[in-house]
Every structure is written in structure tokens, then in C-alpha cells.
Protein backbone atom coordinates (compact mmCIF):
# COMPACT_ATOMS: atom_id res chain seq x y z
CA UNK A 1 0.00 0.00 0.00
CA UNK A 2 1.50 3.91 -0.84
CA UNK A 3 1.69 6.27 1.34
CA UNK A 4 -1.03 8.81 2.22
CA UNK A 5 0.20 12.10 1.16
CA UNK A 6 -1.48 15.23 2.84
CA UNK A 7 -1.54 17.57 -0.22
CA UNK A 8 -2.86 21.06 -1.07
CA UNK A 9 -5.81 21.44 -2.84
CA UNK A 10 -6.02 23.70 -5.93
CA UNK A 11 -9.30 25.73 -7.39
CA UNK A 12 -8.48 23.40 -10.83
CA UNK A 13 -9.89 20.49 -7.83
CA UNK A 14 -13.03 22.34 -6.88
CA UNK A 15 -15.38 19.56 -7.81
CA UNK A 16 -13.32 17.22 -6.43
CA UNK A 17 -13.21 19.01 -2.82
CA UNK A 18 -17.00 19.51 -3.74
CA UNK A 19 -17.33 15.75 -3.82
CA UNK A 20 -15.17 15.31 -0.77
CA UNK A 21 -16.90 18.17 1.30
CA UNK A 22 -20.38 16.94 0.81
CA UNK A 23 -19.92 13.31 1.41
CA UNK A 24 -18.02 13.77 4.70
CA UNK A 25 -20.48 16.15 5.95
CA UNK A 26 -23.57 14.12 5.05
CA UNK A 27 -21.63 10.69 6.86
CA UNK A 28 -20.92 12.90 9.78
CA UNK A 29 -23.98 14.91 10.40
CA UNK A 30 -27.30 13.29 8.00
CA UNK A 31 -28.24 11.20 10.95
CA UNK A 32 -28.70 13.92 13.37
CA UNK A 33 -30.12 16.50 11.80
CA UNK A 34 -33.08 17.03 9.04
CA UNK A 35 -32.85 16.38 5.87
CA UNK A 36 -34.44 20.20 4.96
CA UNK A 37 -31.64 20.87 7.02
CA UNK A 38 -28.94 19.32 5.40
CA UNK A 39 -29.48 20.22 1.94
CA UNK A 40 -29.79 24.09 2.85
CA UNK A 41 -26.34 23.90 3.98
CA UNK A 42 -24.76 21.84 1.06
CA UNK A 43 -26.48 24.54 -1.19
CA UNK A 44 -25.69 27.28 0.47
CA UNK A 45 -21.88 26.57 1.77
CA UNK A 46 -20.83 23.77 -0.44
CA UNK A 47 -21.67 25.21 -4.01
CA UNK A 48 -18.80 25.36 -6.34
CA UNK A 49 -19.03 28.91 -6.49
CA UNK A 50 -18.66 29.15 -2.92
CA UNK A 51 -15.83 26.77 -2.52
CA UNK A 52 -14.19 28.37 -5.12
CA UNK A 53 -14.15 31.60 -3.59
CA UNK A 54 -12.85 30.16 -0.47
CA UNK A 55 -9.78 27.89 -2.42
CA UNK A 56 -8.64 31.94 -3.63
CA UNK A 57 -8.85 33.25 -0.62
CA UNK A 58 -5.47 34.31 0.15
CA UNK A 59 -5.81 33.54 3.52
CA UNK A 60 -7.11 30.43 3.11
CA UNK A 61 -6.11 26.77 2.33
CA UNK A 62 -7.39 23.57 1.43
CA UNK A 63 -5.56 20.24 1.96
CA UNK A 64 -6.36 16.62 1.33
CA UNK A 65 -6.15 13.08 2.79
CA UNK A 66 -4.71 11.24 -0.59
CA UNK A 67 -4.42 7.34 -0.93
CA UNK A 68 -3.26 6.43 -4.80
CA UNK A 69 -4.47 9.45 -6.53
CA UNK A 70 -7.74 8.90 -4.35
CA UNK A 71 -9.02 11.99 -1.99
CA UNK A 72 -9.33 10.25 1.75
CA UNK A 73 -10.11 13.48 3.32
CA UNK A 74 -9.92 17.25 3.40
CA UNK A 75 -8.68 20.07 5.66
CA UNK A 76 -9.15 23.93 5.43
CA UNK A 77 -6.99 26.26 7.17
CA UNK A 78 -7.25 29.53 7.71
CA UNK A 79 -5.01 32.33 8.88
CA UNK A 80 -5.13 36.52 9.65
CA UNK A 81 -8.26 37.65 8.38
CA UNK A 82 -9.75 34.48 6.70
CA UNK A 83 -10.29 33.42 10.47
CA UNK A 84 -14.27 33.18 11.20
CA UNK A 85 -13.46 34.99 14.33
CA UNK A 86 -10.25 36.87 14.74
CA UNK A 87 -9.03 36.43 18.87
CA UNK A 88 -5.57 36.96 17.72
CA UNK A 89 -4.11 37.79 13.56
CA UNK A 90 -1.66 35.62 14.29
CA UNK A 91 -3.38 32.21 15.30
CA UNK A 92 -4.76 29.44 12.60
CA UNK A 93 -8.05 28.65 12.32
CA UNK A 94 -8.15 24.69 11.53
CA UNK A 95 -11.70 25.84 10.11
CA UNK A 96 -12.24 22.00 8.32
CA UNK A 97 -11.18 18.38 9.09
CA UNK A 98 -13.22 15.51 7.41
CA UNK A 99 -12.30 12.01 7.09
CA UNK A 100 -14.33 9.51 4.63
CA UNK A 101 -16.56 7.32 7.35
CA UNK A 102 -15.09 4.06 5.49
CA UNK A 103 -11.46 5.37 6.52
CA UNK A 104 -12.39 6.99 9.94
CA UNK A 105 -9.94 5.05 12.72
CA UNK A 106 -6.81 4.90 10.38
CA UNK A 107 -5.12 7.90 12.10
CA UNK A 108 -6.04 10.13 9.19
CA UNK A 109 -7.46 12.48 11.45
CA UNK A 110 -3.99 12.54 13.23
CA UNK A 111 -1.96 12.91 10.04
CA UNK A 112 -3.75 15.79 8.86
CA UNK A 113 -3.89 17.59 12.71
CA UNK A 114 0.07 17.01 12.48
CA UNK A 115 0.54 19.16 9.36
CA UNK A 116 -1.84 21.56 10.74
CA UNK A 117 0.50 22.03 13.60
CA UNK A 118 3.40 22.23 11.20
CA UNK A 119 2.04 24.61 9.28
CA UNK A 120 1.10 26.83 12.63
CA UNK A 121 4.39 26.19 13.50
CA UNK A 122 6.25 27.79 9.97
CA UNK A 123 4.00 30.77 11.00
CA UNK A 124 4.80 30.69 14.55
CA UNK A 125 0.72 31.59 15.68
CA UNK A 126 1.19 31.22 19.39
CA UNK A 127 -1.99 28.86 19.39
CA UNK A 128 -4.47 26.74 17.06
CA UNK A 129 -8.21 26.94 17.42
CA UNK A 130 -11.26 25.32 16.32
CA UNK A 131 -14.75 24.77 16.73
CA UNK A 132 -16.39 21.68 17.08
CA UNK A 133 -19.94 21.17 17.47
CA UNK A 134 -21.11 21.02 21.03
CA UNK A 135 -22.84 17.18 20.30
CA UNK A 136 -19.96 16.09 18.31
CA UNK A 137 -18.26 13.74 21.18
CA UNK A 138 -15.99 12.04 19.17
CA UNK A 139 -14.40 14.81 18.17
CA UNK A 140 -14.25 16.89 20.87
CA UNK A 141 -12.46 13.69 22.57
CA UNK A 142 -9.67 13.55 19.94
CA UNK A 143 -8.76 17.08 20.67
CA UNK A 144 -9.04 17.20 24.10
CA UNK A 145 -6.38 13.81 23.43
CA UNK A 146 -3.94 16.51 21.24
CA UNK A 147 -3.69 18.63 24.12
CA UNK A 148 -6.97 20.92 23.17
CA UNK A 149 -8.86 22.83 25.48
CA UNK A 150 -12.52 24.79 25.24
CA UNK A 151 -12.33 28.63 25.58
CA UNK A 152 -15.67 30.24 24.42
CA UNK A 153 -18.40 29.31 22.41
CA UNK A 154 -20.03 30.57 19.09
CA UNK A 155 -23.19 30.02 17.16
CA UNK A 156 -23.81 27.63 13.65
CA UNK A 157 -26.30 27.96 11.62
CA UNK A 158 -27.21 24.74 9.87
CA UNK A 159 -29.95 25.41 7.98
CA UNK A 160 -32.76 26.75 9.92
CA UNK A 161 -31.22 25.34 13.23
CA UNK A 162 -29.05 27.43 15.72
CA UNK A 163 -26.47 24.93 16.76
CA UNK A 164 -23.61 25.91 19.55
CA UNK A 165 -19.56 25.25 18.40
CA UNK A 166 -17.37 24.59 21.33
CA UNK A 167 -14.27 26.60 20.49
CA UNK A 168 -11.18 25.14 21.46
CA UNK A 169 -7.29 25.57 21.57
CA UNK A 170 -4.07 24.28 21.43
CA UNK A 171 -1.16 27.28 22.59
CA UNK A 172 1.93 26.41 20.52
CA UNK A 173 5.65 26.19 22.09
CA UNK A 174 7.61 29.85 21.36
CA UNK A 175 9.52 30.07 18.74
CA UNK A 176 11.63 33.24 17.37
């Protein structure tokens, strides 16, 4: 078997991240939620318009999960003022990390938070945050394993539905 490869996405992949994006989301989130629900935020947030405007954001980028040519997973990243909420310019905003449900428990999820923290690190951000929604247990557990810790909360709208994010953070070593 090769090597997964954690490689950045590039607008020229937009369907493909399109593809990626709403499978993941749908495996992690169709069961508990509605399906009116669901499908307002995949056309609202997952268009190809929309995706493609965040792949050129500057500030912004896109990575995936790759197993022989084949898209595992995806991450999005975002630094100084692509940051949802901006608690410090200098931090990184792991904004997306999705694994395929058929290759969830490979340590995919731990590949892609290690080049997260690399890339942080190139940047020296003294910390990397997230949200992660409130009901999402799994998750939450597998940062609070990496060292992650809740600091505030913020709103999601999914659809019609006011959900609550648990924001959370990981302060990086100093480095000058």
C-alpha cells in the first residue's frame, strides 16, 4: 500500500473538494439532523461557487487526505483575516477536518492535525483553534487527546437550526 500524502488542494480540484466536502459532511452529520436541514447547507456553503471563492482566498487553504491518486479526506486552514473569528491575527483557524466514514480510525485524522501544527508552526501563531460542534463527542475527545482545550463558544447555523460550536485551543511552544 503507498503512502497517504497530505496535499494542497487547488481551485483546478473544486469539484473534487465539492465531492469530498459533501460526502463527509452528510456521513458525519445526516443522521442527526433534518434532511431540509442538510441540503440548505450543502447549497448554500458547499456550491462550487462558494468553494471556489474560499480555495482563492489568500488567507485560506485547502488540503487533502490522498491514498493512490484517491481523496481520503480534506482540511481547510485559515489564517489573519480568513479566520471566522479573529481572537488573535496571528493564530490558525483549523476551520475544516473531514475524514471519509469508510477510513475513519486509520489515524487520518492525526496525520492531517500534524501538518496543521506544522504549518502553525512555519507561522509561529502562538496557538491553534477550532470549533467543534457542542454534540460532536468524538471529536471533541480527539482534541481534548492533542492537548486541546474549550475557551468560548459561538453560534452555527445549519440550515434553519441554531447549533452551539465549542471553540477550542491548542497554545503552541515559542519560537523566534
Amino acid at each position: 500500500m503507498k503512502e497517504i500524502l497530505i496535499v494542497p488542494a487547488i481551485t483546478a480540484e473544486v469539484e473534487l473538494l465539492q465531492q469530498v466536502a459533501r460526502q463527509t459532511f452528510l456521513e458525519s452529520f445526516a443522521d442527526v439532523n433534518t434532511a431540509e436541514n442538510m441540503a440548505h447547507y450543502l447549497r448554500e456553503n458547499m456550491s462550487l461557487n462558494k468553494l471556489t471563492n474560499e480555495m482563492s482566498h489568500p488567507d485560506s487553504e485547502f488540503y487533502f487526505a490522498m491514498l493512490n491518486n484517491n481523496p481520503l479526506g480534506y482540511m481547510k486552514i485559515n489564517y489573519r483575516a480568513a479566520q471566522s473569528e479573529l481572537f488573535n491575527s496571528r493564530a490558525v483557524e483549523l476551520e475544516r477536518i473531514y475524514v471519509l466514514k469508510s477510513h475513519q480510525g486509520q489515524r487520518l485524522g492525526q496525520l492531517m492535525l500534524n501538518r496543521v501544527l506544522e504549518l502553525a508552526e512555519e507561522v509561529k501563531a502562538p496557538f491553534l483553534w477550532l470549533g467543534v460542534w457542542e454534540h460532536n463527542t468524538r471529536a471533541i475527545g480527539f482534541y481534548e487527546k492533542h492537548g486541546f482545550a474549550s475557551f468560548d463558544k459561538h453560534k452555527f447555523m445549519l440550515g434553519s437550526e441554531e447549533q452551539t460550536d465549542i471553540l477550542m485551543r491548542l497554545d503552541l511552544p515559542v519560537r523566534r
